[in-house]
N, C-alpha and C. Protein backbone atom coordinates (compact mmCIF):
# COMPACT_ATOMS: atom_id res chain seq x y z
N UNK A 1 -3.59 -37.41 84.97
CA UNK A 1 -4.41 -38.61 85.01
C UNK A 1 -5.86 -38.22 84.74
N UNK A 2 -6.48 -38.79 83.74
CA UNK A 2 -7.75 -38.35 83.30
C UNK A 2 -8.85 -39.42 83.98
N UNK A 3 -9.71 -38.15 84.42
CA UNK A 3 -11.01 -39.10 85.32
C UNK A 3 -12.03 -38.93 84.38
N UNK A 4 -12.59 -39.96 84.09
CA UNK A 4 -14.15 -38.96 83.43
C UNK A 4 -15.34 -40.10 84.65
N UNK A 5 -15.89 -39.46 84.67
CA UNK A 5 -17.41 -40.43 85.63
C UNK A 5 -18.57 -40.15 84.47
N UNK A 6 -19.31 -40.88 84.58
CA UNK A 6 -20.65 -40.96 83.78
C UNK A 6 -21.36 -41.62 84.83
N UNK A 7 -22.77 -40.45 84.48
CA UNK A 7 -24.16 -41.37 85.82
C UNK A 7 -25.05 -41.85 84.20
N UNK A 8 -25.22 -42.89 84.74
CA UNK A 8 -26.30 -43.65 83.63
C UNK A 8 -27.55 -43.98 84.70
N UNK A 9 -28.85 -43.90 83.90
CA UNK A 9 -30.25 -44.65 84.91
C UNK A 9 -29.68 -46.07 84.79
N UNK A 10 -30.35 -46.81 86.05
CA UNK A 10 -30.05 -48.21 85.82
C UNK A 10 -30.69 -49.54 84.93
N UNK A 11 -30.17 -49.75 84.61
CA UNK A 11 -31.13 -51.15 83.19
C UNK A 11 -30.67 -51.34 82.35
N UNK A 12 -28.62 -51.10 81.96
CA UNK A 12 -27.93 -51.55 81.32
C UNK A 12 -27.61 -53.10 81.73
N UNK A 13 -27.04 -53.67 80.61
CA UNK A 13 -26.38 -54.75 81.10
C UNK A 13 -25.02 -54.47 81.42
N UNK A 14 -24.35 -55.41 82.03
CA UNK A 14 -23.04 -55.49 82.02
C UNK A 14 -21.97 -55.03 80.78
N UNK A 15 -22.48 -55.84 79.99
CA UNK A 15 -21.69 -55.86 78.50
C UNK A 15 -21.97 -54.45 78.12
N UNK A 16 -23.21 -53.97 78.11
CA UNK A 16 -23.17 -52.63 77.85
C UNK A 16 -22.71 -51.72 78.80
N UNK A 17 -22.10 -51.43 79.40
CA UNK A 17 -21.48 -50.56 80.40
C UNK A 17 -20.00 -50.79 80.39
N UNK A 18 -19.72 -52.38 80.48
CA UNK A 18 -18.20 -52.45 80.00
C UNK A 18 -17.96 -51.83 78.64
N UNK A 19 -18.66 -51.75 77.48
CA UNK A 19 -18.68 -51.61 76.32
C UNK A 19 -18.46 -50.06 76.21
N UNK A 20 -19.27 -49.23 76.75
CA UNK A 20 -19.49 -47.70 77.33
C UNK A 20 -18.13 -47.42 77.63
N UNK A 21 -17.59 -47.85 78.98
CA UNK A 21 -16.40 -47.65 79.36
C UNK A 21 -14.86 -47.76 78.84
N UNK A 22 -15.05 -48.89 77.83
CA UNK A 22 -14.18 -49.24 77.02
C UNK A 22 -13.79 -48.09 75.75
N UNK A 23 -15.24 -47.67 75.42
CA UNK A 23 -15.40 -46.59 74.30
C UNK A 23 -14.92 -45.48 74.62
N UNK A 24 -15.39 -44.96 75.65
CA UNK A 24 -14.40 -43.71 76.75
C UNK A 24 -13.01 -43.56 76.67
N UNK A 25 -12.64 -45.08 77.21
CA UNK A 25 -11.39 -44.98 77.81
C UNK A 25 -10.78 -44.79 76.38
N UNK A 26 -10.92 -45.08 75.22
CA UNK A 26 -10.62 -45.24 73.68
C UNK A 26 -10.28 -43.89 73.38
N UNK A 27 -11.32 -43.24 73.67
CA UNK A 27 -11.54 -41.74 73.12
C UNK A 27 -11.14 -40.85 73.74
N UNK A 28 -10.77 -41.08 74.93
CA UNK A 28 -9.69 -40.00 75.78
C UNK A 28 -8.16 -40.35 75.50
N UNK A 29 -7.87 -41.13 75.18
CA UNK A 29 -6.65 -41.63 74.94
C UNK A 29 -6.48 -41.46 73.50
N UNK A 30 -7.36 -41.73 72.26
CA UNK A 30 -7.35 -40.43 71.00
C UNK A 30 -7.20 -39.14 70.95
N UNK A 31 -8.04 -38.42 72.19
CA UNK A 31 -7.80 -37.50 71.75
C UNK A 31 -6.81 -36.33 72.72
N UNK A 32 -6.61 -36.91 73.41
CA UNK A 32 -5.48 -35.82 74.42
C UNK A 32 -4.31 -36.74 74.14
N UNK A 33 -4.27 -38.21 74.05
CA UNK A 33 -2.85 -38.94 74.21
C UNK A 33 -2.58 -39.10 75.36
N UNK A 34 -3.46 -39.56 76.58
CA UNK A 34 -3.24 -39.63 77.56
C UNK A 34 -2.95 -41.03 77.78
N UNK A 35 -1.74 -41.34 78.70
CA UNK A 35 -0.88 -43.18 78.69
C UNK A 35 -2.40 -43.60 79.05
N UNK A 36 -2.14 -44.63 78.38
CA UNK A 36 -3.65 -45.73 78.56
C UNK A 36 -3.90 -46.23 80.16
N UNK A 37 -2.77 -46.56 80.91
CA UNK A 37 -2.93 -46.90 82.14
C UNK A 37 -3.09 -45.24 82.92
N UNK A 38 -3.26 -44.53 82.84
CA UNK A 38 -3.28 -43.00 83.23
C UNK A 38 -4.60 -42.62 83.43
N UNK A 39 -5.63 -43.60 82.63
CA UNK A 39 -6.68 -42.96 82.33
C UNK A 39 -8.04 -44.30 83.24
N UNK A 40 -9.28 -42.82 83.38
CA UNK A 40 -10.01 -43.82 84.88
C UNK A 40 -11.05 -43.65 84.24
N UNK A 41 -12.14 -44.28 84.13
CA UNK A 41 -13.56 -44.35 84.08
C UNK A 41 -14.19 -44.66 85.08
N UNK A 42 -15.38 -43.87 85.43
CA UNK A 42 -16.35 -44.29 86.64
C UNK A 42 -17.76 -44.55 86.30
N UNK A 43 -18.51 -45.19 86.23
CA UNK A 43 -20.05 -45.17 85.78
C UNK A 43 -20.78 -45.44 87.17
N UNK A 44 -21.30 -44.50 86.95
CA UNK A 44 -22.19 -45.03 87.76
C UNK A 44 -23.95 -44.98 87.67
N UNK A 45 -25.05 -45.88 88.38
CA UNK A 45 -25.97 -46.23 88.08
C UNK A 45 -27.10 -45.60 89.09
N UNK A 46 -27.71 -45.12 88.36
CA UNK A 46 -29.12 -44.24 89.04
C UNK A 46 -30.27 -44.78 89.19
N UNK A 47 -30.48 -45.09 90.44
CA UNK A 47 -32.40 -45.45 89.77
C UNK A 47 -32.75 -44.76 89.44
N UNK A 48 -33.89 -44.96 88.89
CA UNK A 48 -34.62 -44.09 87.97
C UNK A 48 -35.58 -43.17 88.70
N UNK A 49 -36.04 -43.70 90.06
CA UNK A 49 -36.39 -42.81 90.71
C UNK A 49 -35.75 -41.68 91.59
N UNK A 50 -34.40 -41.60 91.25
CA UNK A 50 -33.54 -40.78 91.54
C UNK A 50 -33.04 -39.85 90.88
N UNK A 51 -33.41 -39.78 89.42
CA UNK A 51 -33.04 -39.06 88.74
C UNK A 51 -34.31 -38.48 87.55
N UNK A 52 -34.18 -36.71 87.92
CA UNK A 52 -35.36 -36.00 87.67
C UNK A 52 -35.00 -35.22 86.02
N UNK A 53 -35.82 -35.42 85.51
CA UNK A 53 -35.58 -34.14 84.62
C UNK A 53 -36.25 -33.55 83.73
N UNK A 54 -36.63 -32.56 83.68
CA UNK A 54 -37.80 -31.71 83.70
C UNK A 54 -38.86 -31.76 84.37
N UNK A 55 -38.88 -31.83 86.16
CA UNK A 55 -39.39 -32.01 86.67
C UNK A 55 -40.20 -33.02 87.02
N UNK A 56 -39.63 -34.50 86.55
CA UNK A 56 -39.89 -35.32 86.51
C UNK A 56 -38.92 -36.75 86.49
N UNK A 57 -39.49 -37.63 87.48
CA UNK A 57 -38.16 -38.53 87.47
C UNK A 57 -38.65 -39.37 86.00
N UNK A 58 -37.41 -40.42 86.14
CA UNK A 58 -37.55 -41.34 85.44
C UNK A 58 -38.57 -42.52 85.43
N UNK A 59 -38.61 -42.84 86.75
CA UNK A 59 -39.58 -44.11 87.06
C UNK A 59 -41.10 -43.40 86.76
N UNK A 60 -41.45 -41.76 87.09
CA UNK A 60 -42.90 -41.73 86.71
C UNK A 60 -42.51 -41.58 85.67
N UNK A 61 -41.63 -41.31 84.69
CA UNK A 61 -41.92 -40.89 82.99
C UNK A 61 -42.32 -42.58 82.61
N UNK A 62 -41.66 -43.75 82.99
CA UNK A 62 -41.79 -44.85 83.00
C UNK A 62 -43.23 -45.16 82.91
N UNK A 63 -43.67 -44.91 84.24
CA UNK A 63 -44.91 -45.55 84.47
C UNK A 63 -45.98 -45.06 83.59
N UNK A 64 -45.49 -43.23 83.17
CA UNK A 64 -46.53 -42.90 82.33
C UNK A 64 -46.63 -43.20 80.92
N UNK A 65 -45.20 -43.92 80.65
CA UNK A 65 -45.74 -44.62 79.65
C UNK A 65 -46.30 -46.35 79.52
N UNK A 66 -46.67 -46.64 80.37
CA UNK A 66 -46.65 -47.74 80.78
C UNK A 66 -48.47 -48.21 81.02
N UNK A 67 -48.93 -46.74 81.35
CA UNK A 67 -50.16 -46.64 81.53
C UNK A 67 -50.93 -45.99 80.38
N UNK A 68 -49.92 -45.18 79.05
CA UNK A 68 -50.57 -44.54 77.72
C UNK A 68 -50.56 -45.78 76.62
N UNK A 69 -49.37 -46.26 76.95
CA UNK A 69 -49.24 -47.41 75.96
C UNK A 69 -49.26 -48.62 75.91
């Protein structure tokens, strides 16, 4: 049974995340042949101030552009 999880920042819509998940579930089932009901998607949603990278979250990369541009 194939799991895949994905963390996304948050500020998708709906449609786009069902859309995400749908595309997944597509492409694991192309490419291993795994039974379609066999197969799990998880997304899940980050604030942005929760998630750092390069030493920096999201919400200040945000703000700093928010304050250049």
């Amino acid at each position: 049974m194939p799991f895949v999880e994905i963390s996304v920042a948050e500020g998708r819509t709906q449609e786009e995340l069902r859309s995400l998940m749908q595309e997944v579930h597509e492409a694991v089932h192309r490419s291993i042949g795994a039974p379609e009901a066999s197969i799990r998607v998880l997304v899940r949603e980050v604030p942005p101030a929760q998630w750092l990278s390069g030493g920096v979250t999201l919400a200040e990369k945000a703000q700093g552009a928010q304050t250049t541009g």
